[in-house]
Structures are given as structure tokens and as C-alpha cells.
Protein backbone atom coordinates (compact mmCIF):
# COMPACT_ATOMS: atom_id res chain seq x y z
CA UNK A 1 12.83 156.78 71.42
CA UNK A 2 13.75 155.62 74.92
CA UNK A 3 14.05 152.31 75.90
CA UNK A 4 14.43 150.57 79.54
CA UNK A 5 13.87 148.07 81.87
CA UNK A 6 14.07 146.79 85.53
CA UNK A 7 17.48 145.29 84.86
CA UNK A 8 19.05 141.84 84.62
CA UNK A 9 17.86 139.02 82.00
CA UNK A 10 14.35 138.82 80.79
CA UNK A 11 12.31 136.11 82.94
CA UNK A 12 10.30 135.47 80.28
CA UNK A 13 8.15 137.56 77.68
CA UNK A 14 7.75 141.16 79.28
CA UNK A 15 4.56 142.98 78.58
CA UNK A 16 5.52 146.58 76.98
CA UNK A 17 4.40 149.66 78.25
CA UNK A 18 4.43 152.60 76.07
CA UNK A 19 4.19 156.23 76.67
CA UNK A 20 3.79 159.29 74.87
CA UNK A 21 5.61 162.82 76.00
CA UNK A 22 9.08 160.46 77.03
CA UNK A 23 10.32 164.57 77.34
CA UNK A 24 8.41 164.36 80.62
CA UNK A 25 7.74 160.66 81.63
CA UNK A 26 9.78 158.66 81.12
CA UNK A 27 12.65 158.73 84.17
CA UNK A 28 9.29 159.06 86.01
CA UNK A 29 7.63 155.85 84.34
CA UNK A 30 10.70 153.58 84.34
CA UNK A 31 11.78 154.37 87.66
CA UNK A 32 8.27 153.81 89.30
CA UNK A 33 8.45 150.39 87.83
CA UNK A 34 11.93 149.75 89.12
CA UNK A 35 10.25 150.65 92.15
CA UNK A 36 7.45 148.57 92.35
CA UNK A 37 9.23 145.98 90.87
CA UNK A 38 11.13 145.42 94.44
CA UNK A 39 8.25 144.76 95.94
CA UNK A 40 6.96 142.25 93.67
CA UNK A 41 3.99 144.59 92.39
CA UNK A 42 4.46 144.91 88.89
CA UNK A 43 5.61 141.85 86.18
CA UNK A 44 8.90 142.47 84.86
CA UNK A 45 8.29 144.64 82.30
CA UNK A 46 10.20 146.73 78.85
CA UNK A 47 8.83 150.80 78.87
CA UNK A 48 9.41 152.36 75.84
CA UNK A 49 9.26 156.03 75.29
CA UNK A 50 8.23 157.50 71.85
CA UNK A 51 8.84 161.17 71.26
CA UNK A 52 11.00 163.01 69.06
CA UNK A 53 14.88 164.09 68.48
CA UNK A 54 15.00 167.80 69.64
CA UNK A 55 15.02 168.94 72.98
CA UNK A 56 13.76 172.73 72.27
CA UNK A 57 10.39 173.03 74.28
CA UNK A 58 8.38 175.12 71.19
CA UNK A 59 9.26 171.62 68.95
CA UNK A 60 8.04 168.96 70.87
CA UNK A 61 5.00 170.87 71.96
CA UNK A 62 4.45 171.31 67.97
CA UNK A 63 5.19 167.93 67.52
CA UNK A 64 2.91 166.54 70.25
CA UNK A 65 -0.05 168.33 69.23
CA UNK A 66 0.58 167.10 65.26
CA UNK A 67 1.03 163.56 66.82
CA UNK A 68 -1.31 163.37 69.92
CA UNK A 69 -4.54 165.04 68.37
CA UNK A 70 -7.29 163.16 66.29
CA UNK A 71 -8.89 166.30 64.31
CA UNK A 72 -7.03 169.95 63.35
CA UNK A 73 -8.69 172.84 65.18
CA UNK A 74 -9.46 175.88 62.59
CA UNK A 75 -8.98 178.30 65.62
CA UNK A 76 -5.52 177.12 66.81
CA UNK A 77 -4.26 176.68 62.83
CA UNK A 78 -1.24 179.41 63.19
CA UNK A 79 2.15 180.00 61.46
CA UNK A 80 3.63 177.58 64.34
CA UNK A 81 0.76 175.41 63.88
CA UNK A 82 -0.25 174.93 60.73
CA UNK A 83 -3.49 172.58 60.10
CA UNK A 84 -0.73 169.81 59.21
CA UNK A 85 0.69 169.91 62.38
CA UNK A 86 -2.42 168.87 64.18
CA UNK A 87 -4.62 165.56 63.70
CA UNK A 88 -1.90 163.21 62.86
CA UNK A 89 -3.60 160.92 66.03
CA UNK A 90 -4.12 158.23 63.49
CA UNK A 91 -0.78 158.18 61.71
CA UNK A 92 0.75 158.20 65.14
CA UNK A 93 -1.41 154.86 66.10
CA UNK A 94 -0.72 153.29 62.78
CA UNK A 95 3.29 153.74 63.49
CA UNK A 96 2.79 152.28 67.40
CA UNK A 97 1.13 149.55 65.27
CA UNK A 98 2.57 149.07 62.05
CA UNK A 99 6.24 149.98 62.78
CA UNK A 100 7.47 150.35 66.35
CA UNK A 101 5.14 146.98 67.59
CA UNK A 102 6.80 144.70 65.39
CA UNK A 103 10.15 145.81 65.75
CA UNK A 104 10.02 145.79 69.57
CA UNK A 105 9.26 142.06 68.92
CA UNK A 106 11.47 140.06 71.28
CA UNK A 107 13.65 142.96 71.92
CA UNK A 108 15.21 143.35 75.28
CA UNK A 109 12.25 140.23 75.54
CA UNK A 110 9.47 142.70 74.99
CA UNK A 111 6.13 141.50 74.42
CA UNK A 112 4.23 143.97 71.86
CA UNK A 113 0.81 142.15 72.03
CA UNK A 114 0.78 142.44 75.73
CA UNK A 115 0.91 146.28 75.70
CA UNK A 116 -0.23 149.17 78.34
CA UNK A 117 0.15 152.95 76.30
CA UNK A 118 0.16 155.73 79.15
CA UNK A 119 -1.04 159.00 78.01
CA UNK A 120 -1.53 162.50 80.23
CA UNK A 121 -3.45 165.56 78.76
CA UNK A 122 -3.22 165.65 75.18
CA UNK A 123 -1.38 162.03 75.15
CA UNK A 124 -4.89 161.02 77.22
CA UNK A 125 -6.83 162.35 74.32
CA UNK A 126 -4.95 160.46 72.04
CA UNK A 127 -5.26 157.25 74.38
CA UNK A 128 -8.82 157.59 74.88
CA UNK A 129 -8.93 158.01 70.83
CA UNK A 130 -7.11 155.15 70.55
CA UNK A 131 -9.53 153.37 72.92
CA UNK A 132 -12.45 154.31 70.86
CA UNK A 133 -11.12 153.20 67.24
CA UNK A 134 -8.57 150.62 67.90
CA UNK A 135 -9.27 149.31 71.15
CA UNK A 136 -7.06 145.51 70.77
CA UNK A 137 -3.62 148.16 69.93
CA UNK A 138 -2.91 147.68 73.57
CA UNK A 139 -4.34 145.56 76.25
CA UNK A 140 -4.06 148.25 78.52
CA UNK A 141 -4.91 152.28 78.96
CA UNK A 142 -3.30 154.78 81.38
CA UNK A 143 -5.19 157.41 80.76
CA UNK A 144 -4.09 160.84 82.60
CA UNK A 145 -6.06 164.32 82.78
CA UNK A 146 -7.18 163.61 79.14
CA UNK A 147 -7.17 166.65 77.22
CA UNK A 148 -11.44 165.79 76.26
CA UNK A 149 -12.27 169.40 75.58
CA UNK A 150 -10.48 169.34 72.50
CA UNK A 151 -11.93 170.49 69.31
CA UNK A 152 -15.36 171.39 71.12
CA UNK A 153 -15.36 167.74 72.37
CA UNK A 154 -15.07 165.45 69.10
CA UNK A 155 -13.84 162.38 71.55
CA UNK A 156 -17.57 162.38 72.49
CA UNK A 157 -18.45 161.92 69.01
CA UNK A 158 -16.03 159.23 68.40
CA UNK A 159 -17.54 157.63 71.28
CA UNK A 160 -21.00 157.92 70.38
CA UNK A 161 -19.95 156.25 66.55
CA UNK A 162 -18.09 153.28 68.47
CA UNK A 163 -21.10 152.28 70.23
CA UNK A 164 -23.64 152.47 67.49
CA UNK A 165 -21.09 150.05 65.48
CA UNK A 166 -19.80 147.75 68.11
CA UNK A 167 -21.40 145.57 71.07
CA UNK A 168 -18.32 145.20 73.02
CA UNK A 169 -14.85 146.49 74.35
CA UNK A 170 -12.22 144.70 75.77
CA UNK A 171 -9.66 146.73 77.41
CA UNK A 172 -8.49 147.51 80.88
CA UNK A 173 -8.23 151.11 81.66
CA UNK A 174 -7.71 153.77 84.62
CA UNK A 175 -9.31 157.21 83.92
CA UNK A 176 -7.82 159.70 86.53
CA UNK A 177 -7.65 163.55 86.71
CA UNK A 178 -6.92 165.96 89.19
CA UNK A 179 -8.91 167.14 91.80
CA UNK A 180 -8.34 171.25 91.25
CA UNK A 181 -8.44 170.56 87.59
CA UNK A 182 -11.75 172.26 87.26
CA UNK A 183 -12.45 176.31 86.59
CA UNK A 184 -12.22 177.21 90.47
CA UNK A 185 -9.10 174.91 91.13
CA UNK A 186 -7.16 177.00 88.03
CA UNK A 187 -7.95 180.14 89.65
CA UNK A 188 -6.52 178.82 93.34
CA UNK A 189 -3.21 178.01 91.10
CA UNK A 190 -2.70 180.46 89.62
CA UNK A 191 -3.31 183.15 92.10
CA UNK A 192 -0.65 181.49 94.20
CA UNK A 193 2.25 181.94 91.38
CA UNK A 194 4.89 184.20 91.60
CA UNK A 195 3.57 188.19 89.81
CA UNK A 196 5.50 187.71 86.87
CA UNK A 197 4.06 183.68 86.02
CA UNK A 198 0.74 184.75 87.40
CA UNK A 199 0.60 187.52 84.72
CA UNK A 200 1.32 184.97 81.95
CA UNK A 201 -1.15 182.56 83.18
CA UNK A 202 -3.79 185.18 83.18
CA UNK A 203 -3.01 186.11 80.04
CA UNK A 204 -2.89 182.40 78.13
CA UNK A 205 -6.33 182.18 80.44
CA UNK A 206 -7.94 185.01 78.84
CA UNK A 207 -6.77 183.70 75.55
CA UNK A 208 -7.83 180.28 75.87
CA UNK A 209 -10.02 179.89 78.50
CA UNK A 210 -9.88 177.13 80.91
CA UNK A 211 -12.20 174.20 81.13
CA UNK A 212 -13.67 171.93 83.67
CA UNK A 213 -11.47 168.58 83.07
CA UNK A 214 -13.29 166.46 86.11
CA UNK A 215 -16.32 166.71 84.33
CA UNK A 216 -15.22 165.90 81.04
CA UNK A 217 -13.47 162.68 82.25
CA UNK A 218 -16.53 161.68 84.47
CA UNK A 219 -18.74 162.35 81.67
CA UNK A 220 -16.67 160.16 79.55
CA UNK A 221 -16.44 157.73 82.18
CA UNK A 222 -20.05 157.30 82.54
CA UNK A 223 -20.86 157.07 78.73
CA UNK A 224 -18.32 154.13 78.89
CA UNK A 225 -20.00 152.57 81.63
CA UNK A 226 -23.62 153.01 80.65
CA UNK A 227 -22.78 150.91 77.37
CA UNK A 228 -22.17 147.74 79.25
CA UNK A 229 -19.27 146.20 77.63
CA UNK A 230 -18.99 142.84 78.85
CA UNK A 231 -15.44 142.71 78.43
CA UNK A 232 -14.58 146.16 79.68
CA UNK A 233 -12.83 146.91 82.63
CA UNK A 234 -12.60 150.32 83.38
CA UNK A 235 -11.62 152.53 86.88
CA UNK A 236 -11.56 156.23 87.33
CA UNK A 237 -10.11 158.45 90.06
CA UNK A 238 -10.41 162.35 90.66
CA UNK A 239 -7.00 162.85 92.65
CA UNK A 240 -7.05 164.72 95.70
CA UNK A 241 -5.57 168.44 95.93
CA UNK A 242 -4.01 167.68 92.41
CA UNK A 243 -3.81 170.54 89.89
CA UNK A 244 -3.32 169.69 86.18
CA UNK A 245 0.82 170.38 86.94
CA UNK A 246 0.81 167.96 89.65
CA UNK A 247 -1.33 164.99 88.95
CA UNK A 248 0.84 163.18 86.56
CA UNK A 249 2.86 161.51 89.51
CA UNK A 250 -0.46 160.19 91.59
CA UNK A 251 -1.83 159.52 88.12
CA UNK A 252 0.91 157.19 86.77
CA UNK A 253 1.30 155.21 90.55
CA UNK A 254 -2.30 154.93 90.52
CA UNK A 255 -2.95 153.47 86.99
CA UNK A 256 0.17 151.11 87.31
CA UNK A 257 -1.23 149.78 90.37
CA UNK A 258 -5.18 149.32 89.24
CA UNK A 259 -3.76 148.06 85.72
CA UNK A 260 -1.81 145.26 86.86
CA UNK A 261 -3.84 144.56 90.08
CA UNK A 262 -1.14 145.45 92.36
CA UNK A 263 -2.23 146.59 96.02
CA UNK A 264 -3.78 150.02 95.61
């Protein structure tokens, strides 16, 4: 776990904001609020970064995917991923809530019940999973490129069972996703990568083929909207000329920005 602020002595209870994948995020997350900060943007503020002790690539993408799905995925179950290692979504939320939100308490002046979780691709599934079956864990959602498609699309379901049970949802959240994130926009990337990563990425492609990530996040956007949650606020953006690799950065600025009603 990484831990970090904007510097200097708490000004008074900071809100939290927690991230999953701290691997890639984090120096990106804590020094855009550093950032912002200077300009009087964003509150003072404590980001914590929850991810895991080794630094080898093949672990924390096993890790992730045990941590950051809601369901296991008969067709992915392999010897490096067994069913165990996938759909641990809910033990994951139930440590951000149980364990690491209490403990936080007053640390470093960190505010745990006025929380923001930032999630991109599969830690966007798991934030929109979190959204749909314990909306009050934070206050706020980043939610990044969200990996919808997985396990043919169960997130829909989950969203379909939230509104037949509940009336309302209060949270504020920022949908985003790249532009080229669709079927054509993966075949303009990868065309333009060097032979040897080109013949990789055609080859993962034909294994696992790609899928249209705008539409899933509009379509989950409009189900959200079409509900008419008084007490949601919700924003989406499809970033321009932004492939899957490269939307993170626009993604994160953006969401900061809508989240905490800085100017945009």
C-alpha cells in the first residue's frame, strides 16, 4: 500500500481517494493532485494506493484479476489462473471497507467516509461493481475504460438486479473511455506497432478477441440514466484520439476535475 499527500499539515479532515493498480497510478494520481492542488482546484486531500508486495508483472496481473473481478470466467480458468484467482471483487470491497477504511481513520488526517475509489479497465469493472452493490463505500467513482465485457457482460446483470431492488443511488461518478477504444480504433493501434509487438498483438487478438468498450460504457451509462436516481450524479466522456494505452492520463484529469467540481 502507498500512501501520500499534497504536503504540509492537514487543514482539516481530508477526503481519501483510493485507487486500485498503485503499480501504474499512483505517481500519476498523487502528483496530478499536487498539481491541481496549486491552483486551488482540488481540497487537500490523502490518496492511498492498494495493490500488492511484488513487483513481477505476471503477479500483479494475477493478483488484479483475483481482486478486481466480480465472477470467475470458466474460459480464462488456467494453471496461472485458477478459478480462485478470479472473482474475489467482493472480498476486495469488504477489505476497502472492513479493514483498510477504519484504519485510515484520522491518519495523515484522512477522512474514510468522504472517499473517491479510481478504477481503469478491470479496476473500472470492479468500481462500477462496487457502484452497483455497495454504492455509500465511497462518495465518489472514477471510473476509467471499465473492463464491462467481462464474463459475457454480468455488470449488466448486476445492474438490472440493483434497480429492481432499489429506488435510488447516491453517488457522484465520471464514466470515461477512450475514443479508439472500439474494434476499428484496435486495429489503427496496432498496425502502427513495431513488427515484432504487432505480431504479439495479433496474436493475443486472435486469441481473445477485442471488443467495442465505447459502447459498453455508453450502454451502461444510459441504463444508469434511464433509472432516474434522484440522488445520482453521473458524467461520461469518450476521450478524443485515446486508445485503451493512452486514456488513463485524460481519464484521471478529467474525473478529478468533474468529481470535485473543479474548472473542466
Amino acid at each position: 500500500m502507498l500512501i501520500g499527500h499534497p504536503g504540509g499539515a492537514a487543514e482539516g479532515p481530508r477526503p481519501v481517494v483510493v485507487l486500485a493498480d498503485p503499480w501504474a497510478a499512483f505517481g500519476s494520481v498523487i502528483e496530478t493532485v499536487r498539481l491541481f492542488r496549486l491552483g486551488g482546484m482540488l481540497p487537500d486531500m490523502v490518496v492511498v494506493g492498494v495493490g500488492y508486495r511484488s513487483a513481477r508483472m505476471d503477479d500483479i496481473m494475477r493478483l488484479r484479476t483475483r481482486d478486481l473481478t466480480p465472477t470467475a470466467v470458466a474460459s480464462r480458468i488456467s494453471e496461472d489462473q485458477p478459478a480462485t484467482m478470479m472473482g474475489g471483487a467482493g472480498r476486495f470491497l469488504a477489505f476497502l471497507r472492513d479493514e483498510l477504511a477504519p484504519w485510515l481513520n484520522g491518519r495523515h488526517g484522512a477522512d474514510p467516509g468522504d472517499a473517491t475509489f479510481v478504477g481503469y479497465s478491470l479496476g473500472g469493472l470492479f468500481a462500477t461493481h462496487v457502484l452497483l452493490t455497495d454504492p455509500s463505500a465511497f462518495r465518489r467513482y472514477a471510473i476509467g475504460s471499465p473492463s464491462l465485457w467481462w464474463d459475457d457482460g454480468v455488470t449488466f446483470a448486476h445492474e438490472a438486479v440493483y434497480a429492481a431492488a432499489n429506488s435510488d443511488l447516491a453517488a457522484r461518478v465520471h464514466f470515461s473511455v477512450g475514443e479508439l477504444e472500439t474494434l476499428a480504433g484496435r486495429r489503427r493501434f496496432v498496425e502502427q506497432l513495431p513488427p515484432a509487438a504487432r505480431a504479439i498483438a495479433e496474436a493475443e487478438d486472435a486469441a481473445d478477441a477485442p471488443v467495442d468498450m465505447v459502447a459498453d460504457m455508453q450502454r451502461m451509462v444510459e441504463l444508469l440514466r434511464g433509472r432516474g436516481y434522484a440522488s445520482l450524479e453521473l458524467e461520461s466522456e469518450v476521450l478524443a484520439e485515446a486508445y485503451h494505452e493512452t486514456a488513463a492520463p485524460q481519464a484521471l484529469s478529467r474525473a478529478l476535475r468533474w468529481l470535485y467540481r473543479a474548472p473542466l
